[in-house]
Every structure is written in structure tokens, then in C-alpha cells.
Protein backbone atom coordinates (compact mmCIF):
# COMPACT_ATOMS: atom_id res chain seq x y z
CA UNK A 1 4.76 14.36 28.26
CA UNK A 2 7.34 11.60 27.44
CA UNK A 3 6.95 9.69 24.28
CA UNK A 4 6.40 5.77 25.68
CA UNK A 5 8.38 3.33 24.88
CA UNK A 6 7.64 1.46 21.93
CA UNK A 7 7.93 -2.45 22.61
CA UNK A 8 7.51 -5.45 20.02
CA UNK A 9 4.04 -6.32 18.91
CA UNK A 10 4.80 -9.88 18.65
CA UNK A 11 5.98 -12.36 21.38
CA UNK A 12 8.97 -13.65 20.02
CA UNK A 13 10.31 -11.12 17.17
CA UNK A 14 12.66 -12.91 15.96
CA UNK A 15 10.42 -15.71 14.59
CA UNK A 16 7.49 -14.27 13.27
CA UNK A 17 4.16 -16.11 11.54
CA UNK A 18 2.33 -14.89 9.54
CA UNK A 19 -1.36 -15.15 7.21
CA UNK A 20 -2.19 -13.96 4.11
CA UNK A 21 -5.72 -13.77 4.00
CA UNK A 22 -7.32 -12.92 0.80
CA UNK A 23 -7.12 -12.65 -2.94
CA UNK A 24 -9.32 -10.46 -5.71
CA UNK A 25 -9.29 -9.69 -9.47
CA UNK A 26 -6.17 -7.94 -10.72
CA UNK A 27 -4.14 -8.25 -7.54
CA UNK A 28 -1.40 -10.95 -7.69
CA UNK A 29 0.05 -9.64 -4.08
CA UNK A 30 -0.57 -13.39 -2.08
CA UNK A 31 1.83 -15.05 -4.63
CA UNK A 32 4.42 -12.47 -4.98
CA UNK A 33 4.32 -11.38 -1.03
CA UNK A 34 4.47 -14.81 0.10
CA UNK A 35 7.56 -15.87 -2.17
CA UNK A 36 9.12 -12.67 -1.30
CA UNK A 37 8.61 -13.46 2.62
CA UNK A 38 9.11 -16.94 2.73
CA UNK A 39 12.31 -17.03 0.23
CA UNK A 40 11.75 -19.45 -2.27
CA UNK A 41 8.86 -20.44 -4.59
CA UNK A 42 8.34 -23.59 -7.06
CA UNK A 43 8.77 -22.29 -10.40
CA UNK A 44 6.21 -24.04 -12.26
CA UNK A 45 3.23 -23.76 -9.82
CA UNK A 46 4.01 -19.74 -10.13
CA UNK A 47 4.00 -20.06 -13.82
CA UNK A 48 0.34 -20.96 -13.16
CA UNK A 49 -0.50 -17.89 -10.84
CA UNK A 50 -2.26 -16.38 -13.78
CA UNK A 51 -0.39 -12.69 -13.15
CA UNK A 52 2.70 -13.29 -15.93
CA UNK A 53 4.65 -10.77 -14.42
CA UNK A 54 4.98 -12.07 -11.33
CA UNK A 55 7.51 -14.97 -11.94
CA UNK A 56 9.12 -12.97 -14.60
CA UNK A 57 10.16 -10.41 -12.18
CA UNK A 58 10.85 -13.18 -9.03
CA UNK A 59 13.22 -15.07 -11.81
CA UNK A 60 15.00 -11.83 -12.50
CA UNK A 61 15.74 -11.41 -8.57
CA UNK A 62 19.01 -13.82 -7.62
CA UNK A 63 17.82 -16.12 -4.75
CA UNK A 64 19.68 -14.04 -1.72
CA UNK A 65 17.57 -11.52 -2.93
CA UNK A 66 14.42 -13.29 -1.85
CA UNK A 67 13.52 -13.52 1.85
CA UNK A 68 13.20 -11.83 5.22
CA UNK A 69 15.16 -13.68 8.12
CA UNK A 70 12.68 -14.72 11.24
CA UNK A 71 9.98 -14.32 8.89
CA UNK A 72 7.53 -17.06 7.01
CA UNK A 73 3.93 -16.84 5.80
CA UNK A 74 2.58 -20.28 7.26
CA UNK A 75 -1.10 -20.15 6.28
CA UNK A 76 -3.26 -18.81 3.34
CA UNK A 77 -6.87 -18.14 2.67
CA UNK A 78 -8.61 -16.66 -0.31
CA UNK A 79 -11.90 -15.92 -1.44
CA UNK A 80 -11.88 -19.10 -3.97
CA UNK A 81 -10.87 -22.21 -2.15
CA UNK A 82 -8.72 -23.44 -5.12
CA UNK A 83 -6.65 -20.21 -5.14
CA UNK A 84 -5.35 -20.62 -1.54
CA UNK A 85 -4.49 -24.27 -2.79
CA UNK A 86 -2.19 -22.41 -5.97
CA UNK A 87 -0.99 -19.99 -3.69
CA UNK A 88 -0.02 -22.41 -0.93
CA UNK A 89 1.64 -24.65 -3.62
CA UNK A 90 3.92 -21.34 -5.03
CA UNK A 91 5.41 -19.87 -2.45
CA UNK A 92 5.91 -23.32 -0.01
CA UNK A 93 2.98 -22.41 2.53
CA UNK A 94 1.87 -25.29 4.89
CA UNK A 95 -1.56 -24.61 6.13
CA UNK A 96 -4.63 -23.86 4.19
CA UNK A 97 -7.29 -22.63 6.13
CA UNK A 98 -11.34 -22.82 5.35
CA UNK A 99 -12.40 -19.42 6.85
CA UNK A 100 -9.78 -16.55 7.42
CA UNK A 101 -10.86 -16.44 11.08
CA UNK A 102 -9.35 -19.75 11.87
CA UNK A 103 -5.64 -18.67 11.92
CA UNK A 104 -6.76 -16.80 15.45
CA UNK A 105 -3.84 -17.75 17.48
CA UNK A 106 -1.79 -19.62 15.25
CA UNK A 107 -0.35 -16.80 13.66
CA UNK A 108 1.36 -13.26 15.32
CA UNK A 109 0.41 -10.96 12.81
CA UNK A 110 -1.89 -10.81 9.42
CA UNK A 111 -1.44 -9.53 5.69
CA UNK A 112 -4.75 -8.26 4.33
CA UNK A 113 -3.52 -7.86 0.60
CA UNK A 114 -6.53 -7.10 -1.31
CA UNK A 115 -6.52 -3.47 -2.62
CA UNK A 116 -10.47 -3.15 -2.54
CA UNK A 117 -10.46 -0.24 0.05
CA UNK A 118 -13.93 -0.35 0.98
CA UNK A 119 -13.86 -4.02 1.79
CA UNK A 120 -10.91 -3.64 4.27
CA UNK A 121 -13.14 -2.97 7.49
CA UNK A 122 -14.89 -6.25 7.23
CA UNK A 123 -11.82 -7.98 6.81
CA UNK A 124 -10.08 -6.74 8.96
CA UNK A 125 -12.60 -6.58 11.62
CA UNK A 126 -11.64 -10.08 13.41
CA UNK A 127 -8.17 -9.84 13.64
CA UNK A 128 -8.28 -5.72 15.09
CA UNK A 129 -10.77 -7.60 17.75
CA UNK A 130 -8.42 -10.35 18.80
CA UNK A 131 -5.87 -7.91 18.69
CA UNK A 132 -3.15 -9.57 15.86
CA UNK A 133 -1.41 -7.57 14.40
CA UNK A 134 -2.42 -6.25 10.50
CA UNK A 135 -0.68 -5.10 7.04
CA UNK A 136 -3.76 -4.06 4.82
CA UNK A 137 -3.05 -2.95 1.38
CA UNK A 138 -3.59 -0.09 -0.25
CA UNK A 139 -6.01 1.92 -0.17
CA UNK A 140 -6.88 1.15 3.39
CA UNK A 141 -10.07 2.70 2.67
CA UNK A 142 -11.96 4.77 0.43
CA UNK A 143 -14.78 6.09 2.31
CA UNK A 144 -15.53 7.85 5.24
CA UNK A 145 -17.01 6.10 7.51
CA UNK A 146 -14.55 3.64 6.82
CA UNK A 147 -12.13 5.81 7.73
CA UNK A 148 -13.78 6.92 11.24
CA UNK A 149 -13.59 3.55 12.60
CA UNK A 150 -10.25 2.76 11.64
CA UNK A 151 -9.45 6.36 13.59
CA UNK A 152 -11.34 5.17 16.29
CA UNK A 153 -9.36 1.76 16.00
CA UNK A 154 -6.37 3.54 15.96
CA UNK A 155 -7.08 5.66 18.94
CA UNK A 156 -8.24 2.30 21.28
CA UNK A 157 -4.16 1.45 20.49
CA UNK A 158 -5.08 -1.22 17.49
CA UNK A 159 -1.73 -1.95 15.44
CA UNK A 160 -2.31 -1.60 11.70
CA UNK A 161 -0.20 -0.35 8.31
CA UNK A 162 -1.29 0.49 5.36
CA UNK A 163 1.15 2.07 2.80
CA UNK A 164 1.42 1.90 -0.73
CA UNK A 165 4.68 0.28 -2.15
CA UNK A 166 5.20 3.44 -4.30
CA UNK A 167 6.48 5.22 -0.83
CA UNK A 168 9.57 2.54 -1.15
CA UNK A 169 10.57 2.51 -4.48
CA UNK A 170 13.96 3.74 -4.98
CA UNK A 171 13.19 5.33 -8.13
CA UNK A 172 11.18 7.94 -6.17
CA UNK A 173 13.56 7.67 -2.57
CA UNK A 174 16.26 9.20 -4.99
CA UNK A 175 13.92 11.64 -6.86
CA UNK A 176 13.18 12.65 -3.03
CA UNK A 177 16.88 12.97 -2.11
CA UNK A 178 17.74 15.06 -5.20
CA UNK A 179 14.61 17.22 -5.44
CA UNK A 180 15.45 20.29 -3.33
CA UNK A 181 19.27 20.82 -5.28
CA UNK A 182 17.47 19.91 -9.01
CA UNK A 183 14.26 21.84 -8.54
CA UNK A 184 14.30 24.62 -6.18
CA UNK A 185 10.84 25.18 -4.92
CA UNK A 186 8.55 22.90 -6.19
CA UNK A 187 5.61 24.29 -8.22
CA UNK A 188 3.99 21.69 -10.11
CA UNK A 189 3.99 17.63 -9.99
CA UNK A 190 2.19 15.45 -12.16
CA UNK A 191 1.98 11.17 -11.92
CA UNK A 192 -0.07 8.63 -13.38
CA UNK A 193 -1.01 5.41 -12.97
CA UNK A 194 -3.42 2.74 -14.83
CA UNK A 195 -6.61 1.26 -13.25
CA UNK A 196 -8.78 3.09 -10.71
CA UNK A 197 -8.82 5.79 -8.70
CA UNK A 198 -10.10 4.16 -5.69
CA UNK A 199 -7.88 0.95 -6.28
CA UNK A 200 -4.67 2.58 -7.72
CA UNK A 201 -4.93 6.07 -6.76
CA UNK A 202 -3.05 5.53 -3.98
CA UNK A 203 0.11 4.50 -5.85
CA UNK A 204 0.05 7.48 -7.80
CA UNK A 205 -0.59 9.57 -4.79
CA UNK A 206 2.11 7.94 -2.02
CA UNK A 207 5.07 8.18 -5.07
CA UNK A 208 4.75 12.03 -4.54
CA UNK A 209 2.80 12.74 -1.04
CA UNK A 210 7.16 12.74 0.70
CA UNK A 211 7.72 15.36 -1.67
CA UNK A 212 5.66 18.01 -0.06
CA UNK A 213 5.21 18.35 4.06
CA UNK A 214 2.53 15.91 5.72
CA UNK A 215 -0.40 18.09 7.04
CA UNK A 216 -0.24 20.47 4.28
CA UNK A 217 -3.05 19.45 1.38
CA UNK A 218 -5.82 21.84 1.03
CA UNK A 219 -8.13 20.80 -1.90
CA UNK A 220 -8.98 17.75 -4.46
CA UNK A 221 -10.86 18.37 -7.88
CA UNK A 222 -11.43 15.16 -9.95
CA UNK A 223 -12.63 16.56 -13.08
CA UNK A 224 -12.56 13.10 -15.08
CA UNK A 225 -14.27 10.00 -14.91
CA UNK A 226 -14.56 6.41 -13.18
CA UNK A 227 -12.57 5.06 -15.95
CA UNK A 228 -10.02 8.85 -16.52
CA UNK A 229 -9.72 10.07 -13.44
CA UNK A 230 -8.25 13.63 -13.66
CA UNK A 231 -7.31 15.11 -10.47
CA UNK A 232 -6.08 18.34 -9.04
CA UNK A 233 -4.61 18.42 -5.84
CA UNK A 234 -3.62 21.24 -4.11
CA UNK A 235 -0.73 21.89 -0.98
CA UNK A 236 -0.62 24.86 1.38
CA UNK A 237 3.22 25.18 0.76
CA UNK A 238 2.38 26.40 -3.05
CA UNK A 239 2.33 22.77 -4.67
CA UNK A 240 -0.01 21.34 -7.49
CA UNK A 241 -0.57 18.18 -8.35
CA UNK A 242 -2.17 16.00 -10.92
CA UNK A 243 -2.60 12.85 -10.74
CA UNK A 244 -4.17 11.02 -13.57
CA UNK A 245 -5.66 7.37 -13.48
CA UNK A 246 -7.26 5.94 -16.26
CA UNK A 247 -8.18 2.20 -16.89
CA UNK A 248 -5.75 1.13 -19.51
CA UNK A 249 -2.93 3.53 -19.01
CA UNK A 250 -0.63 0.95 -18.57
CA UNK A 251 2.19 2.51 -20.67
CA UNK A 252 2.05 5.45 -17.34
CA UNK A 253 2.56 3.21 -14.24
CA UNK A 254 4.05 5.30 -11.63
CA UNK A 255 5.46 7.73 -13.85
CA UNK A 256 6.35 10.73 -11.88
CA UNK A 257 7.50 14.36 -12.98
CA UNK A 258 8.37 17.55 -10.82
CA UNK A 259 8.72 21.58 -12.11
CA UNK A 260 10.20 24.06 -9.68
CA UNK A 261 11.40 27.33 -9.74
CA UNK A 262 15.14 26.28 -11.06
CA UNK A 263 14.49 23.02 -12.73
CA UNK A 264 12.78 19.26 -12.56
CA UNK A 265 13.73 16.27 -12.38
CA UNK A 266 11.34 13.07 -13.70
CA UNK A 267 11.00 9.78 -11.98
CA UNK A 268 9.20 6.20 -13.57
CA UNK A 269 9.32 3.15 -11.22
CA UNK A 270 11.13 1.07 -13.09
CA UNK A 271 10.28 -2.76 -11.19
CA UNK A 272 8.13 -3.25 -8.45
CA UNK A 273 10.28 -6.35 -6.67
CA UNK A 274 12.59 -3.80 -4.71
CA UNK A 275 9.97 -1.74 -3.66
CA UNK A 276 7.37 -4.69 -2.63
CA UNK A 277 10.28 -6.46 -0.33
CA UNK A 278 10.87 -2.69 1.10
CA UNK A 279 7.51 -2.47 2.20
CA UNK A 280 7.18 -5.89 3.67
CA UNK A 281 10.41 -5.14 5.64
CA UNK A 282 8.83 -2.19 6.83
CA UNK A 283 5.98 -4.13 8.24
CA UNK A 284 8.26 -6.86 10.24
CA UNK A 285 10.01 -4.03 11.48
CA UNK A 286 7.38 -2.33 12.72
CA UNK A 287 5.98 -6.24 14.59
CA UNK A 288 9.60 -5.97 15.78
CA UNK A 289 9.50 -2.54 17.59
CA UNK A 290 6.21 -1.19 17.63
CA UNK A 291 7.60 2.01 16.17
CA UNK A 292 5.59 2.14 12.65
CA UNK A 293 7.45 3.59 9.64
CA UNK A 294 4.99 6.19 8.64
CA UNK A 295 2.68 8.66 11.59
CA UNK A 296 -1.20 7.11 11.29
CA UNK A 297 -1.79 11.08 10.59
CA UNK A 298 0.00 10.86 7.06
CA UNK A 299 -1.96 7.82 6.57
CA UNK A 300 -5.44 9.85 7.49
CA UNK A 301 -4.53 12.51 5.28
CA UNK A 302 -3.84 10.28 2.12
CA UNK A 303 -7.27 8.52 2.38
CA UNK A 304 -8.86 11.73 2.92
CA UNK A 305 -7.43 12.55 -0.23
CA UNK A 306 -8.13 9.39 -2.12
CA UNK A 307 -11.90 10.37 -0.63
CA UNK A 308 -12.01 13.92 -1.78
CA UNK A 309 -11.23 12.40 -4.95
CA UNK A 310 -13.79 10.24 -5.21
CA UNK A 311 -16.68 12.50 -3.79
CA UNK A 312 -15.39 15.49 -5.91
CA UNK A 313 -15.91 13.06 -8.83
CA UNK A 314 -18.94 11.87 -7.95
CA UNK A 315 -20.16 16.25 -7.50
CA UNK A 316 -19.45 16.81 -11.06
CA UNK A 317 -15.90 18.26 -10.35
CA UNK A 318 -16.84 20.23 -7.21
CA UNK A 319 -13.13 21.11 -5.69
CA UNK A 320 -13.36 19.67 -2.08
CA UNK A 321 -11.61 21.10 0.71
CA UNK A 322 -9.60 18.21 3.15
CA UNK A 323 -11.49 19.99 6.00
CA UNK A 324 -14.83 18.90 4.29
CA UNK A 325 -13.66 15.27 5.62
CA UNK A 326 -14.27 14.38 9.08
């Protein structure tokens, strides 16, 4: 059967609208995407976003570096009222809305960019109904059922992406490019992140899931805790992994290291800026086409891997098998 023809998901592609809905502890994105998207931010009101390394790393970026042509973020909403007010103020965004609901056809498409996986159904519930268009962060979910009825979303022809910025960084594009010449066949990977597994697991998980074929993982052990997660992945083609994330690991952010059978080769993201804009460019591209940059399957199999994790955990260590989640 012929593969149809992808067409844009927005009606006029080359000037695209967009909200970002949402805001939660420890996640800076609306500031940071917004000024990335839009192209220009005020300098003081970011100073005042409350994440410092946010306008250190937008101040480091010259200004062509900074925007996405055909593109603006034109309304906000967060959880506390006062936020969307900051947010609005930093990144030069001209409508403030009361409930997230109310940018129903004013916008094309939505950013969901709260990295709370198991709220991400109910936010994104509205908008998959009136059929915009959605970026959710990562994770986009972390438990099962969560994960059936974005399947089931995906399978009534709902357009959503969810990727982890880690998958653009060009730290780990060039570790990709280089592996197969550096470390013959791969036999071991380890990467680690700070924070959660449910919340940042995903990082740790999309900087080395391109390394090894899609369809391929087998098992998940977490042997650690909610604050050390310790986890052992394992891929058919004769890869392990561990992935470690622990609370205050923030010396090991996306640090990423490969052993094969003639060498390895290490990776560490080294600033997130590059890799955030990547991401977003990814997303307009895919409102522009319809083509999306990564198959919904490799997107299943990652959150049933962030879920193994968390049930293994949760079973004192049990290994889980990826066919265990359906």
C-alpha cells in the first residue's frame, strides 16, 4: 500500500501561532522556548525568571542565533496567574490567557512544556479534541494507561511530539556519527542524569536510545531508589545500558559513555541552547509537512521503558520484560 502523502498540519505554514500552556517546579522551558521561538527577550524581566541559567545561556547565544522564521509564541498560560504575566513580559508575548482552553482557535498549534508525564493526558486532552496541533515535553507519559490513550489518540490520526532535547544535541549527533568506526560493536553504555526518573529519565534515555536499533529493548531492572535510580536496560542486538538518575547529581547531566568490542568513545552535553532550538525546529517542521521527525513507535517504546523503570522499581528490582507493557 502507498505511503500517503503527508500535507501541512497548519493552514498557512509559513506563519505559524503558537501557545505555551503551562509551567511547574524546576522546569524553566516557557521562558527559554518562548525567547528561543519568538527571537528576542527583555533582559531584565528574564533576569527575574527565577531559573539563573536561563539568561546566562540566551546572553551567550548572538542574537541571529535566536529565532525561527514564520514562527511566534502569541499567548501564554501557566498554572500561577502571575507567572504567565513574567513569562509574557520575557520573551515579548501579547496575550495572556485565564484558562489554557481559551486559545481554541486563536492559535495553530500548542506547546505543552511541563515535564510531569503523568499530568500530560489532562492537559493535553482539549487541544487533541479540537484537533490543534501539540509539542508535549518529555516524558509524554509515565504510566500505562496513559500511554494506551495516547496510542489510541495516535491511531484516530491525532498530531502530537514528544521528544526529549537530548535526541538533538550535537554532542551526542556526533558521538552517533563516530560510534560504529571508534567502537566496533557496542557492548556496554552508561549515562546519567540528575533529578527523577520519571521526570528526567527520559533525557538520559533519548541521548543513547539512536545508538542501538528502535524495536530492539528487551528488559528494564531499576535496582535503586525514587531519589538513585539505578537502571539496567537491556537490547536484543547484545547492548547494556545503565542509566543512573539520582536527585542531586547535577555534576552528571547528560553525561554519556560507550564500550565496544574495539574501543569507546564518551559524550557530555555540553549546553542545552543548541539542542532546545533543534528540537523546536523539529516541531515547526513537522506543523509544516506533517512528516514527524521521529516514528510514534520509537516514541511507544521509550515510555514503555521509562514505565518498566518505574514499575520494576516499585517490585523491589523485579527485571521487567517490554512485552510485560501493553
Amino acid at each position: 500500500m502507498p505511503k500517503p502523502t503527508s500535507a501541512p498540519l497548519v493552514p498557512d505554514p509559513g506563519a505559524i501561532r503558537l501557545a505555551m500552556l503551562g509551567l511547574v517546579d524546576g522546569n524553566g522551558h516557557p521562558y527559554s522556548w518562548s525567547a528561543i521561538i519568538n527571537g528576542r527577550y527583555d533582559r531584565a524581566a528574564m533576569a527575574d525568571c527565577g531559573f539563573p541559567s536561563i539568561p546566562q545561556y540566551l546572553a551567550a547565544e548572538s542574537p541571529e542565533h535566536l529565532g525561527i522564521p514564520g514562527v511566534q509564541v502569541t499567548h501564554v498560560w501557566c498554572d500561577d496567574p502571575a507567572e504567565a504575566v513574567k513569562v509574557a513580559k520575557a520573551a515579548f508575548i501579547p496575550h495572556v490567557v485565564k484558562r489554557p482552553e481559551d486559545v481554541i482557535g486563536a492559535v495553530d498549534a500548542v506547546v505543552i512544556p511541563t515535564d510531569r508525564g503523568w499530568e500530560h493526558v489532562d492537559r493535553a486532552r482539549p487541544f487533541i479534541e479540537a484537533g490543534l496541533p501539540l509539542f508535549i515535553d518529555k516524558p509524554l507519559c509515565d504510566r500505562i494507561e496513559d500511554l494506551r490513550q495516547f496510542v489510541a489518540w495516535h491511531r484516530e490520526g491525532k498530531a502530537f511530539l514528544s521528544t526529549s532535547a537530548m535526541r538533538y544535541a550535537k554532542e551526542f549527533v556526533a558521538a552517533r556519527e563516530r560510534m560504529a568506526q571508534t567502537v566496533g560493536q557496542p557492548r556496554l553504555m552508561t549515562v546519567t542524569t540528575p533529578k527523577s526518573w520519571e521526570r528526567y529519565g527520559i533525557h538520559a534515555l533519548e541521548a543513547v536510545y539512536p545508538l542501538l536499533a528502535p524495536g530492539g529493548w528487551v528488559s528494564v531492572a531499576n535496582t535503586g531508589t525514587e531519589s538513585a535510580n539505578i537502571v539496567h536496560a537491556r537490547h536484543a542486538g547484545g547492548g547494556d545500558v545503565v542509566l543512573a538518575a539520582v536527585a542531586d547529581m547535577y555534576g552528571a547531566f547528560a553525561k554519556l559513555n560507550v564500550y565496544g568490542t574495539t574501543g569507546s568513545l564518551a559524550a557530555a552535553l555540553e549546553g542545552t541552547f543548541y539542542a532546545f532550538k533543534q528540537q523546536l525546529v523539529a516541531f515547526v517542521d513537522y506543523l509544516r509537512t506533517g512528516e514527524p521527525p521521529v516514528p510514534f513507535d520509537e516514541t511507544v517504546e521509550l515510555m514503555k521503558i521509562i514505565i518498566a523503570g518505574v514499575r520494576s522499581r516499585q517490585e523491589s528490582g523485579r527485571m521487567v520484560r517490554l512485552e510485560e507493557i501493553q
